[in-house]
N, C-alpha and C. Protein backbone atom coordinates (compact mmCIF):
# COMPACT_ATOMS: atom_id res chain seq x y z
N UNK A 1 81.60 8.91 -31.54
CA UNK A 1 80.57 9.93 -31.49
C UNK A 1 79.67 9.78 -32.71
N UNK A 2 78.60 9.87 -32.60
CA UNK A 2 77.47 9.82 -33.80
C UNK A 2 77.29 10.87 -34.73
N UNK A 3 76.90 11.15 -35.60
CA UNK A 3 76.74 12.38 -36.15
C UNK A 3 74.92 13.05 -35.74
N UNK A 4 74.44 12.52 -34.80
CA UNK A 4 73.54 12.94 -34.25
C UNK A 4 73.48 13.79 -33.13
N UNK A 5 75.06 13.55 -32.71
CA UNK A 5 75.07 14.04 -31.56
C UNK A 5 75.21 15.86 -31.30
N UNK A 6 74.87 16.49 -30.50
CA UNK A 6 74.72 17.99 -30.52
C UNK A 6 75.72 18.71 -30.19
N UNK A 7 76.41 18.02 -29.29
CA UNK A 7 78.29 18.69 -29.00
C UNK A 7 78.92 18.45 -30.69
N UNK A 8 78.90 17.86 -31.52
CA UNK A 8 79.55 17.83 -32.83
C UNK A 8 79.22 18.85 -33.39
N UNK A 9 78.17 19.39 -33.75
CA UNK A 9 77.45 20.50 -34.28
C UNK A 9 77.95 21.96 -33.57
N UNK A 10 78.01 21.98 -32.05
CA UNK A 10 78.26 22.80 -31.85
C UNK A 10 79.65 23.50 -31.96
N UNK A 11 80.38 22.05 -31.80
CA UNK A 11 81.93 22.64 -32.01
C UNK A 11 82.13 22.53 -33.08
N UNK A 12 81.86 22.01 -34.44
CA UNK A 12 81.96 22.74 -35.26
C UNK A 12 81.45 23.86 -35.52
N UNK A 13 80.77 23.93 -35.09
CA UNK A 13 80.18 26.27 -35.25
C UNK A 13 81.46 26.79 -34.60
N UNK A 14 81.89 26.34 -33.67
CA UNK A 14 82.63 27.24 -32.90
C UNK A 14 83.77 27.39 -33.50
N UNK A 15 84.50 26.26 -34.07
CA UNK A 15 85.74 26.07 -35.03
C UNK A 15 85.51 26.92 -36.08
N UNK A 16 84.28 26.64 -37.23
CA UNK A 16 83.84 27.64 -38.35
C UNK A 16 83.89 29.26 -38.34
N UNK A 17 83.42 29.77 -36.94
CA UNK A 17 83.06 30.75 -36.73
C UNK A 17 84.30 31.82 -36.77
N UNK A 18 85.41 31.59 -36.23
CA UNK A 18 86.07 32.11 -36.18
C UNK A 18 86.99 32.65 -37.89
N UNK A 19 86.59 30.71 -38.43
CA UNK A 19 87.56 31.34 -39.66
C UNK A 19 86.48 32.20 -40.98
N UNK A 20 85.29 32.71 -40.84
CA UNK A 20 85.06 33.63 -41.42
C UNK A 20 85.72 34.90 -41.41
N UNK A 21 86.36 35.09 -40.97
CA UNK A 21 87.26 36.33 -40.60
C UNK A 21 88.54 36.09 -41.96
N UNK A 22 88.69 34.83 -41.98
CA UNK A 22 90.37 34.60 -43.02
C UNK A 22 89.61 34.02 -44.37
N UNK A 23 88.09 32.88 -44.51
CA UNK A 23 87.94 32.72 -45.73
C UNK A 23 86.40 33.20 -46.05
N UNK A 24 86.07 32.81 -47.51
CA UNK A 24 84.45 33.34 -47.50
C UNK A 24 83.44 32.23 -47.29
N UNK A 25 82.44 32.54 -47.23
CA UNK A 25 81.22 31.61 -46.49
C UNK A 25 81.28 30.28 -46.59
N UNK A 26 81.12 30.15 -48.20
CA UNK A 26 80.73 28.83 -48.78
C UNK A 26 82.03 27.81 -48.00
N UNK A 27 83.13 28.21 -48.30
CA UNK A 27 84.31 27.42 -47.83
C UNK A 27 84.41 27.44 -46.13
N UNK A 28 84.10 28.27 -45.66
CA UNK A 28 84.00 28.22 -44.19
C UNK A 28 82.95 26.87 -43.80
N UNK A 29 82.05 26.96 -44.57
CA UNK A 29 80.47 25.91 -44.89
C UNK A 29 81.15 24.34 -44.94
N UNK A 30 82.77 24.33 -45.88
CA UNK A 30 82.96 23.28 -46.13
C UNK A 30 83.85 22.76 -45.08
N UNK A 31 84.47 24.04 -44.47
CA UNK A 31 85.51 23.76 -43.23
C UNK A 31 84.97 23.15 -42.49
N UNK A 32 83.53 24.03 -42.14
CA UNK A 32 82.78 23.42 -40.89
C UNK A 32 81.67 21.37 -40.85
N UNK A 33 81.62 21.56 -42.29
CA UNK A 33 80.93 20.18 -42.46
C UNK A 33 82.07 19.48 -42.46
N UNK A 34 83.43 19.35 -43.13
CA UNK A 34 84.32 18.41 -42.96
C UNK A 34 84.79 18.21 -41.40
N UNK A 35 84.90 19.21 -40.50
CA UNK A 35 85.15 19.23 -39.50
C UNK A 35 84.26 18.44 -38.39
N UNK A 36 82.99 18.69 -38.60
CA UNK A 36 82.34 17.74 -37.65
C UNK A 36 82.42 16.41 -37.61
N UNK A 37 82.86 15.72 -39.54
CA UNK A 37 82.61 14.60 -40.09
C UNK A 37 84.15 14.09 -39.24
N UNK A 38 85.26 14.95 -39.55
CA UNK A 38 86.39 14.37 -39.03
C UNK A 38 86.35 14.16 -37.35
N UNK A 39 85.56 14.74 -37.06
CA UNK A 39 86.00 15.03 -35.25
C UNK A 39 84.51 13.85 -34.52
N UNK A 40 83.89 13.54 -35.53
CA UNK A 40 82.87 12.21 -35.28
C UNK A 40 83.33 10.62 -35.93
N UNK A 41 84.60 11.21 -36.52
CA UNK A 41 85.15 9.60 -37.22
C UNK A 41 84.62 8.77 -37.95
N UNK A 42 83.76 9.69 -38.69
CA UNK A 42 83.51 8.85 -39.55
C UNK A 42 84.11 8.33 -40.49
N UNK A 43 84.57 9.37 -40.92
CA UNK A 43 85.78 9.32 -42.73
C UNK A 43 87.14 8.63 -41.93
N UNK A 44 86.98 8.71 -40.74
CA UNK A 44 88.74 7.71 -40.35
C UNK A 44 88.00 6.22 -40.27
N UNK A 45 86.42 5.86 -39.41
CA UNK A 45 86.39 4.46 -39.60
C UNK A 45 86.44 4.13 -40.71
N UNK A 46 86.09 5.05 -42.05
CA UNK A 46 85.78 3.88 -42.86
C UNK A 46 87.09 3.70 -43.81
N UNK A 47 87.58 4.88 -43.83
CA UNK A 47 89.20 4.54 -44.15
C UNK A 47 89.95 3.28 -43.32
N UNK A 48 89.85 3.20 -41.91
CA UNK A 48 90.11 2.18 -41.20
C UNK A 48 89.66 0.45 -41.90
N UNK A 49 88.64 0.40 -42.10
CA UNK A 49 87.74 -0.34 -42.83
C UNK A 49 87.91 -0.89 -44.30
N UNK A 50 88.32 0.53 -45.03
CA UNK A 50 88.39 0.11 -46.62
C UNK A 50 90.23 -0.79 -46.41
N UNK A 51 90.48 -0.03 -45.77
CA UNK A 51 92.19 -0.28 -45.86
C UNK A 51 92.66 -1.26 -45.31
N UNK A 52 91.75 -1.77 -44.53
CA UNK A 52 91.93 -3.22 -42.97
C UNK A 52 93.20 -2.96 -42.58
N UNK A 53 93.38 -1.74 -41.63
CA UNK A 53 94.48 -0.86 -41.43
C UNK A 53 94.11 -1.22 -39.91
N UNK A 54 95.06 -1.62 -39.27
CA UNK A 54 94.82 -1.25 -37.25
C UNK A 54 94.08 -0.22 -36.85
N UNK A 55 93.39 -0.69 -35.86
CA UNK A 55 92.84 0.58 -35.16
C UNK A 55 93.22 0.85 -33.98
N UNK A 56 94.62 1.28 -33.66
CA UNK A 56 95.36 1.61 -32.93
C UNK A 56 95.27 3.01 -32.60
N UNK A 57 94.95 3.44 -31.44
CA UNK A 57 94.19 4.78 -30.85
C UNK A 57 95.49 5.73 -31.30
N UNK A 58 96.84 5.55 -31.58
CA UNK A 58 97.42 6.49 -31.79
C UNK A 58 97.61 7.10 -32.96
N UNK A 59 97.02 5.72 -33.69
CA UNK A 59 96.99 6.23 -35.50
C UNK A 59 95.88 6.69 -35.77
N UNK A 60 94.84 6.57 -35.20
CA UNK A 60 93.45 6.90 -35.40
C UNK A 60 93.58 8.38 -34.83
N UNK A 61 94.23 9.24 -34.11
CA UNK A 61 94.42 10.42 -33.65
C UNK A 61 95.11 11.15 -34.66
N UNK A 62 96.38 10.44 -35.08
CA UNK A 62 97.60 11.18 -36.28
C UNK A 62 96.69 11.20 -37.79
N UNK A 63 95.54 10.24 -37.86
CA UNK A 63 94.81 10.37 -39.20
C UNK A 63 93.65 11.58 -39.46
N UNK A 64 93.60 11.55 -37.53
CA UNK A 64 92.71 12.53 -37.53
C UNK A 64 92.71 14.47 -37.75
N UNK A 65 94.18 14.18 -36.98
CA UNK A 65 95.23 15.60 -37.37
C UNK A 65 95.49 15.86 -38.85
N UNK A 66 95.99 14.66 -38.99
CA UNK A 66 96.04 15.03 -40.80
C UNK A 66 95.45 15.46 -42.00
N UNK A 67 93.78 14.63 -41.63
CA UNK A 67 92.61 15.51 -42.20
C UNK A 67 92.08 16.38 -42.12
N UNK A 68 92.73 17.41 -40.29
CA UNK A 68 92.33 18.73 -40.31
C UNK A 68 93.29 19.41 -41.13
N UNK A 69 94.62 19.10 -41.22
CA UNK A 69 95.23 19.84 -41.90
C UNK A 69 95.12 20.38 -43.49
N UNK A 70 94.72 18.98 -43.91
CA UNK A 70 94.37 18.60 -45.34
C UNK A 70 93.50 19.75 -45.40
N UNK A 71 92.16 19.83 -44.87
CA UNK A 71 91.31 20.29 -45.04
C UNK A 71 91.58 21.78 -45.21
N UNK A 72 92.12 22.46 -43.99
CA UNK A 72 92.55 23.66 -43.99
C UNK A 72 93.26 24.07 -45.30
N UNK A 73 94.31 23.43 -45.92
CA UNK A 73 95.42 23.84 -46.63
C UNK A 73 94.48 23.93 -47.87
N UNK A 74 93.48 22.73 -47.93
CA UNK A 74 92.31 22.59 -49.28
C UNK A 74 91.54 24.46 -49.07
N UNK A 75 91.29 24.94 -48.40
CA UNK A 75 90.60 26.09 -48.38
C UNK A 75 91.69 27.03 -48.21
N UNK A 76 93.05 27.22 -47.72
CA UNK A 76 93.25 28.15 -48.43
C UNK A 76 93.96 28.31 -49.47
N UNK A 77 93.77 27.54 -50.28
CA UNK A 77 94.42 27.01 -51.71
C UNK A 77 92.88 27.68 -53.00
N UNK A 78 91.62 26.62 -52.43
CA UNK A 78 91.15 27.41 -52.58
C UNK A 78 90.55 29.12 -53.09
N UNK A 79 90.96 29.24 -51.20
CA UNK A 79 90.56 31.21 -51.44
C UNK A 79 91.84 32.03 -52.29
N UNK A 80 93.20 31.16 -52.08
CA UNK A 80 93.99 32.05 -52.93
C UNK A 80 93.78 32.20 -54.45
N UNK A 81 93.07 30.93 -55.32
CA UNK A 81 92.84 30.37 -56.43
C UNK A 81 91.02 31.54 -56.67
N UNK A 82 91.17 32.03 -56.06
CA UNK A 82 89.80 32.57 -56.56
C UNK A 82 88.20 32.49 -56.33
N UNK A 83 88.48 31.10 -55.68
CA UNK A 83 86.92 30.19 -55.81
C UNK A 83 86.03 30.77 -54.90
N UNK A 84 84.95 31.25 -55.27
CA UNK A 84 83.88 31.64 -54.46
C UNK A 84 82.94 31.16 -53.77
């Protein structure tokens, strides 16, 4: 998927949207930009790339889970820590 594309954008709003409710803006801002970046593959090709790691569709899925998680746990580490 490209990062041009308009289904990326939108589902990340839709993912973001909800977690304004649990964090504050700016970090919701970062949920939602890491989220499109992860769910368009970019940051996995080029990890794929730097690492000359297989691109085996099942690892490329488990890398992809992992960076949502990352991401999440990064924000609410974050909001517990104070950061505005």
């Amino acid at each position: 998927m490209s990062l041009r594309h308009v289904a990326g954008y939108i589902h990340a709003g839709i993912y973001a949207i909800p977690m304004l409710f649990l964090f504050s803006w700016p970090i919701v801002c970062m949920i939602g930009i890491s989220h499109l970046l992860i769910d368009t593959r970019v940051p996995i090709d080029w990890l794929i790339k730097i690492m000359k790691k297989t691109d085996i569709p099942v690892v490329r899925l488990g890398n992809d889970q992992v960076l949502h998680i990352v991401v999440i746990v990064l924000a609410t580490f974050l909001q517990v820590s104070g950061v505005k």
